[in-house]
Each structure stands twice: as C-alpha cells, then as structure tokens.
Protein backbone atom coordinates (compact mmCIF):
# COMPACT_ATOMS: atom_id res chain seq x y z
CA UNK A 1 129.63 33.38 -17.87
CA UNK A 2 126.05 34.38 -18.16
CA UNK A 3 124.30 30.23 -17.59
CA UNK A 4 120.67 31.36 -17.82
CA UNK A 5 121.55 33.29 -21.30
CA UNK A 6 124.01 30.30 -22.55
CA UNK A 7 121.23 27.97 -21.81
CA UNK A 8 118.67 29.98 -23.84
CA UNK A 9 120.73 30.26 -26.56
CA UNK A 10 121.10 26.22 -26.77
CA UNK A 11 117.21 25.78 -26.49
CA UNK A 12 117.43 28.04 -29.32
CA UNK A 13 120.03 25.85 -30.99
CA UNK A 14 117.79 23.08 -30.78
CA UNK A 15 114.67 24.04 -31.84
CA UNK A 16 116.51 24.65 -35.75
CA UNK A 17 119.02 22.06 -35.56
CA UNK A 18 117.11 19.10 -34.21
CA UNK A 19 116.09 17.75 -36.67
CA UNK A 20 119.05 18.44 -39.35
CA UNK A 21 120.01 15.22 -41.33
CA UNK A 22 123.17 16.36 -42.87
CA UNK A 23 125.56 16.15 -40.03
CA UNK A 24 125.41 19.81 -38.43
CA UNK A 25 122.71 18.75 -36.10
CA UNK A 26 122.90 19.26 -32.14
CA UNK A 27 125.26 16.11 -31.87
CA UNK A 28 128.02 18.35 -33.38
CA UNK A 29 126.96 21.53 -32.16
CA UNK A 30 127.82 20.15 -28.59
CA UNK A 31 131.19 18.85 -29.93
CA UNK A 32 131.93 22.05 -31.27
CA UNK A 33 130.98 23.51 -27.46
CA UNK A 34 132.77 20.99 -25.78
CA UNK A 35 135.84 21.66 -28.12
CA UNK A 36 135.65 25.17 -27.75
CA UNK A 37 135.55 25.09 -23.87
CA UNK A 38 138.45 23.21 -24.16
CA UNK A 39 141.00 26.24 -26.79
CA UNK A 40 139.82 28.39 -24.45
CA UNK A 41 141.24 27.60 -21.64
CA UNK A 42 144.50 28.12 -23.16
CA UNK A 43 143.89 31.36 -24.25
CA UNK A 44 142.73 34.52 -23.08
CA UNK A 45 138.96 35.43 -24.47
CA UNK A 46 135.19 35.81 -23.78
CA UNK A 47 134.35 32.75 -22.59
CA UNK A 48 130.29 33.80 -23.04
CA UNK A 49 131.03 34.96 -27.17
CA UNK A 50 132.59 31.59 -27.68
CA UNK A 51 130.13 29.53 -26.33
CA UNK A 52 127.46 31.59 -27.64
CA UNK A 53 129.22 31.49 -31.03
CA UNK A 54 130.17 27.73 -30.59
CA UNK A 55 125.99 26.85 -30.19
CA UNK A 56 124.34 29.16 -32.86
CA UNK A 57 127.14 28.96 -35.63
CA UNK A 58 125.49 26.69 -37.94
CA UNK A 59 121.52 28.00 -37.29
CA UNK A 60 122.23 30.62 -40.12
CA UNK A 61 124.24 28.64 -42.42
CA UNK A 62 123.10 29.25 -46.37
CA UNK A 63 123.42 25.43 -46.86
CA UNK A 64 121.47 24.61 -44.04
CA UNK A 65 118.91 26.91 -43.93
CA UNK A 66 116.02 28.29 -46.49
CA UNK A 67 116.66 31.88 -45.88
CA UNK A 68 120.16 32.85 -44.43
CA UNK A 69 118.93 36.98 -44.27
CA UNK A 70 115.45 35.49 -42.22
CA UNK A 71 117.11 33.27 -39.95
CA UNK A 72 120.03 36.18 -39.52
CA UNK A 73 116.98 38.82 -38.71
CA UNK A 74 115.79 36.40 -36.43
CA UNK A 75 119.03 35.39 -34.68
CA UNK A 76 119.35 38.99 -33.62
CA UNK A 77 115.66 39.37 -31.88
CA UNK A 78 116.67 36.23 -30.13
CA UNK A 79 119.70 37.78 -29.01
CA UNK A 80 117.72 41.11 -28.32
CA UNK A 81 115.07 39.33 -26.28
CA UNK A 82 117.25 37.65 -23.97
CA UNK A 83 118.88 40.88 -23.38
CA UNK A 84 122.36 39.98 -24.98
CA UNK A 85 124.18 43.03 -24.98
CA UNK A 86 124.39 45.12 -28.53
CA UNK A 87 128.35 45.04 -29.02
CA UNK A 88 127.90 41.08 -27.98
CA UNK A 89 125.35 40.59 -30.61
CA UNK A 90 127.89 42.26 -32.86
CA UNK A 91 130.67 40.21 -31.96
CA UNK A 92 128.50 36.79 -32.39
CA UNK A 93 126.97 38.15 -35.79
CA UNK A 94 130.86 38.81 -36.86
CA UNK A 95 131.87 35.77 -36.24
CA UNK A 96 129.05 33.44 -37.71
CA UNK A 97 129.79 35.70 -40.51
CA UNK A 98 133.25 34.95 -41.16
CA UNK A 99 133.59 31.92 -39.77
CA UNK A 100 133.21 29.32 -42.85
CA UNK A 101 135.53 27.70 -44.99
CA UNK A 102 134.04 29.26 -47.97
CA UNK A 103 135.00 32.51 -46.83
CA UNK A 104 137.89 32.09 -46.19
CA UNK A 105 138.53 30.53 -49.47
CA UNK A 106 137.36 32.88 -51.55
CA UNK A 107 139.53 35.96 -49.65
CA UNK A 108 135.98 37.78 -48.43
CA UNK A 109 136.30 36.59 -44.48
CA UNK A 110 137.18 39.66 -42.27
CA UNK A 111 139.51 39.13 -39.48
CA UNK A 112 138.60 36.53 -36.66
CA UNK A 113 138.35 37.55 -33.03
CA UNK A 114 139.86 35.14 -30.29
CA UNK A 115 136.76 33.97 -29.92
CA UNK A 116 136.19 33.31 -33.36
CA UNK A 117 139.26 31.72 -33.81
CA UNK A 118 138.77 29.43 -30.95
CA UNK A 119 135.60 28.36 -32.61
CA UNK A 120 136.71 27.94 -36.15
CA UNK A 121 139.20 25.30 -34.83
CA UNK A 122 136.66 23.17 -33.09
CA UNK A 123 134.41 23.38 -36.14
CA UNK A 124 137.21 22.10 -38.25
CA UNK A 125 138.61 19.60 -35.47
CA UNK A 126 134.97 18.86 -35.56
CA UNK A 127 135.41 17.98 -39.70
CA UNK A 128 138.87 15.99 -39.28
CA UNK A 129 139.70 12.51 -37.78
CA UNK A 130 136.76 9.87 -37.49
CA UNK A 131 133.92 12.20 -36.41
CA UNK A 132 135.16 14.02 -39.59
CA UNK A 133 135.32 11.28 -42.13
CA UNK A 134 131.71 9.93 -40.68
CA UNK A 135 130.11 13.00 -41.25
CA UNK A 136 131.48 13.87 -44.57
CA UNK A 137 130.37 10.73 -46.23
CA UNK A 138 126.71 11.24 -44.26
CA UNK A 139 126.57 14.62 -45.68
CA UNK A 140 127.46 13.14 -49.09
CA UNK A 141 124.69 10.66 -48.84
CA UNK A 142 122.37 13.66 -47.30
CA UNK A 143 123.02 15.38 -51.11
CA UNK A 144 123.18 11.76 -53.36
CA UNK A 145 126.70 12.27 -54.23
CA UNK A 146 128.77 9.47 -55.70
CA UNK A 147 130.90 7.84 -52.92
CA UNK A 148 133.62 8.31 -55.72
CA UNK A 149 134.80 8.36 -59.49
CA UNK A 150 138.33 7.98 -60.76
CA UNK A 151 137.27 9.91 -63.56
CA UNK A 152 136.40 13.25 -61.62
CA UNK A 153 139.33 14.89 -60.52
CA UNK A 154 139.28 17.22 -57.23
CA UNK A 155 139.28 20.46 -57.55
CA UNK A 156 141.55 23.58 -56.80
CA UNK A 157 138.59 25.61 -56.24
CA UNK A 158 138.24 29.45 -56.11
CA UNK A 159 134.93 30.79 -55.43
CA UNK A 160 132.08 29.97 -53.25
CA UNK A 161 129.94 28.78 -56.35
CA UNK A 162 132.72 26.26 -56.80
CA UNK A 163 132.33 25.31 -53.57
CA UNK A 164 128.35 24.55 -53.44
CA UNK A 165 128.71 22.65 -56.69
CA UNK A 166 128.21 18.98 -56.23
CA UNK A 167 131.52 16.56 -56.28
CA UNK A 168 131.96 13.36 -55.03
CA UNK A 169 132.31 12.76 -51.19
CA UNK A 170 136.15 11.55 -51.80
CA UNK A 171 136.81 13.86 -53.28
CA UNK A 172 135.50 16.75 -50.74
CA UNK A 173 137.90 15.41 -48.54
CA UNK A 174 140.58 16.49 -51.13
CA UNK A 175 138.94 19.88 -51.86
CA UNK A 176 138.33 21.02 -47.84
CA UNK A 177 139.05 18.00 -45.53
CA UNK A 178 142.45 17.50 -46.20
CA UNK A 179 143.30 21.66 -46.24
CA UNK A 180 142.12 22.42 -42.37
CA UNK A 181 144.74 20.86 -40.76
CA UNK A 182 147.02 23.82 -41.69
CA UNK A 183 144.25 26.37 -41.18
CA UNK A 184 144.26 26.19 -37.87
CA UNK A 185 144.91 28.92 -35.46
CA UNK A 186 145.54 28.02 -32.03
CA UNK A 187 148.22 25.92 -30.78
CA UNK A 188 146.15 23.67 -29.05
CA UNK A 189 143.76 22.77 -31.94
CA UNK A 190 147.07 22.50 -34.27
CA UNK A 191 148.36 19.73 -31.64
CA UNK A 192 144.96 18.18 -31.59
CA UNK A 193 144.61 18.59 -35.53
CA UNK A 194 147.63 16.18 -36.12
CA UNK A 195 146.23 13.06 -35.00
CA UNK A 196 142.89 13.63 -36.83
CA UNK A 197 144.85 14.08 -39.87
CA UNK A 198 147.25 11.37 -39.44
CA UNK A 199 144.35 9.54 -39.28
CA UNK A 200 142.52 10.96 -42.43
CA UNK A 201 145.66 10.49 -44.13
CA UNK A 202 145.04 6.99 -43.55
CA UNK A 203 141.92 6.12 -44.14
CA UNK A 204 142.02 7.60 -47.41
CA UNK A 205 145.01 5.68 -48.76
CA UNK A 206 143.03 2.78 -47.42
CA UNK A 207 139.89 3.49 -49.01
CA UNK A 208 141.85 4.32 -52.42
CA UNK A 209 143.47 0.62 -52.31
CA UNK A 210 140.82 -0.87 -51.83
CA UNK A 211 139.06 0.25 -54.80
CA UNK A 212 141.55 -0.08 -57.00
C-alpha cells in the first residue's frame, strides 16, 4: 500500500471533517479505517481502494456537505494531484457513490466492489452497538429532533426524500439502525454485527420501559 498517498488522503480527511458536529467527524472516520483494515484481511481486495475509500467516504456526503457536485469536483483534483491513478479514482468515486444506506434503499446503488463492500460494513458496524446508539442520538440532537413520541410511528420508508425528512431519533433506529444488521456483506462484519445488535436490541427495549 501506497503510505505517503494514504497519508495525504487522511490530511485531506481532516481538513473537511474536523470540525463536523454530527457524528461523522475524524473520530469515526478512523473507526471506519480501523474496521476496514480489519474485513480485509479476510478477504481478498485492494487494500489501498479500501483505505482510501474508508478515509474520504463521508467528505462528499449531501448531508454533510453544502455542495455534494463541488466537494465531488474537488475530491477528484485531490486525487489527481497526488497522482492517484485514473481507474483508482474511478473505483473510489464508485464506491462513495454507492455506498449509503439511502441508496441502497431506494434500489439506485450500483453493484459494490470488494472494496466497497468491506467498507460499507465498517460504516454500518460503525452505526450499530454503543458507538452506534451514541452517535445516533448526537446526530439527533445535531438536527433538534425529539428524543421520541409515542404518537409518531416509524416509518417503512421508500425514497431518499423519506429518508432526509426529520423523525425522531428512536425512531431512526427503527427506520435504518435496526435494518443493517442483515445488510451486511462479509462474514466477518455479519459475526461482528451480532453482538452490536444484540446489544441495540437491548437498549431499546430498555429505553422503551422506561418511558412508559
């Protein structure tokens, strides 16, 4: 693996995600590397696409960032300056592209790469078990939704409009958290996912008794 590149592309990472308040900041970007690292050494890929992937995935996100076709166009001259390769730029772009739950859930994501795979699941490991039910609730506060509201039901949602809509942060563990766990692809991140969700599992019957 290329170091001096890798390590360019974090500074990059760090420069647009240091300061994010909403719980994709550097902090998870590094759990998503470490967790990557770890698939893939149980399967066969490009260790220098994941790792790549696994540090810039969130510096184009639409819900992170003002301009998603800017910070895309400007993604690539990074890549381009620091003489990544043109078909590796392709592959990272790909990826990034498909890689989001709201893709996925509205039936537009192309096919995932290995490498994309691998970094899908630590994204999503990344969402489930403690880390995941800390950051979902900080991310609710980060957008001033209601902790919860017996009266709003979850959703069975279909689009990606559906998606950005505001609910309450209970209830987004209904509507995504709880629905990773069997989106996984690799067998490692499945056998890691069932703890987290045992756990999730938990805490939310927990929470639920409590405030009833």
């Amino acid at each position: 693996m290329d170091q001096p590149k890798i390590e360019a592309i974090k500074s990059y990472a760090q420069t647009i995600m240091e300061s994010d308040q909403s719980g994709h900041g550097m902090d998870h970007i590094n759990r998503v590397v470490r967790l990557s690292s770890e698939i893939a050494e149980t399967e066969s890929c490009d260790h220098f696409i994941v790792t790549a992937v696994a540090y810039l995935h969130d510096t184009v996100d639409d819900k992170l960032v003002a301009n998603p076709k800017q910070a895309y166009q400007q993604l690539k001259e990074f890549l381009q300056k620091i003489d990544v390769s043109t078909i590796q730029i392709e592959q990272i772009i790909h990826i990034i592209t498909n890689l989001s739950f709201s893709q996925e859930l509205t039936g537009t994501a192309e096919k995932l790469t290995i490498e994309g795979k691998i970094v899908q699941d630590a994204d999503r490991l990344d969402a489930m078990g403690a880390i995941g039910i800390t950051r979902t609730i900080y991310y609710g506060g980060h957008k001033g939704n209601k902790i919860y509201d017996p009266n709003i039901k979850p959703r069975a949602l279909e689009s990606k409009a559906e998606y950005r809509e505001e609910s309450t942060v209970i209830n987004h563990f209904y509507e995504k958290i709880l629905l990773l766990n069997e989106r996984l692809n690799t067998d490692y991140a499945k056998e890691k996912g069932k703890k987290r969700q045992k756990f999730l599992e938990g805490f939310l019957q927990e929470f639920l008794e409590e405030w009833h």
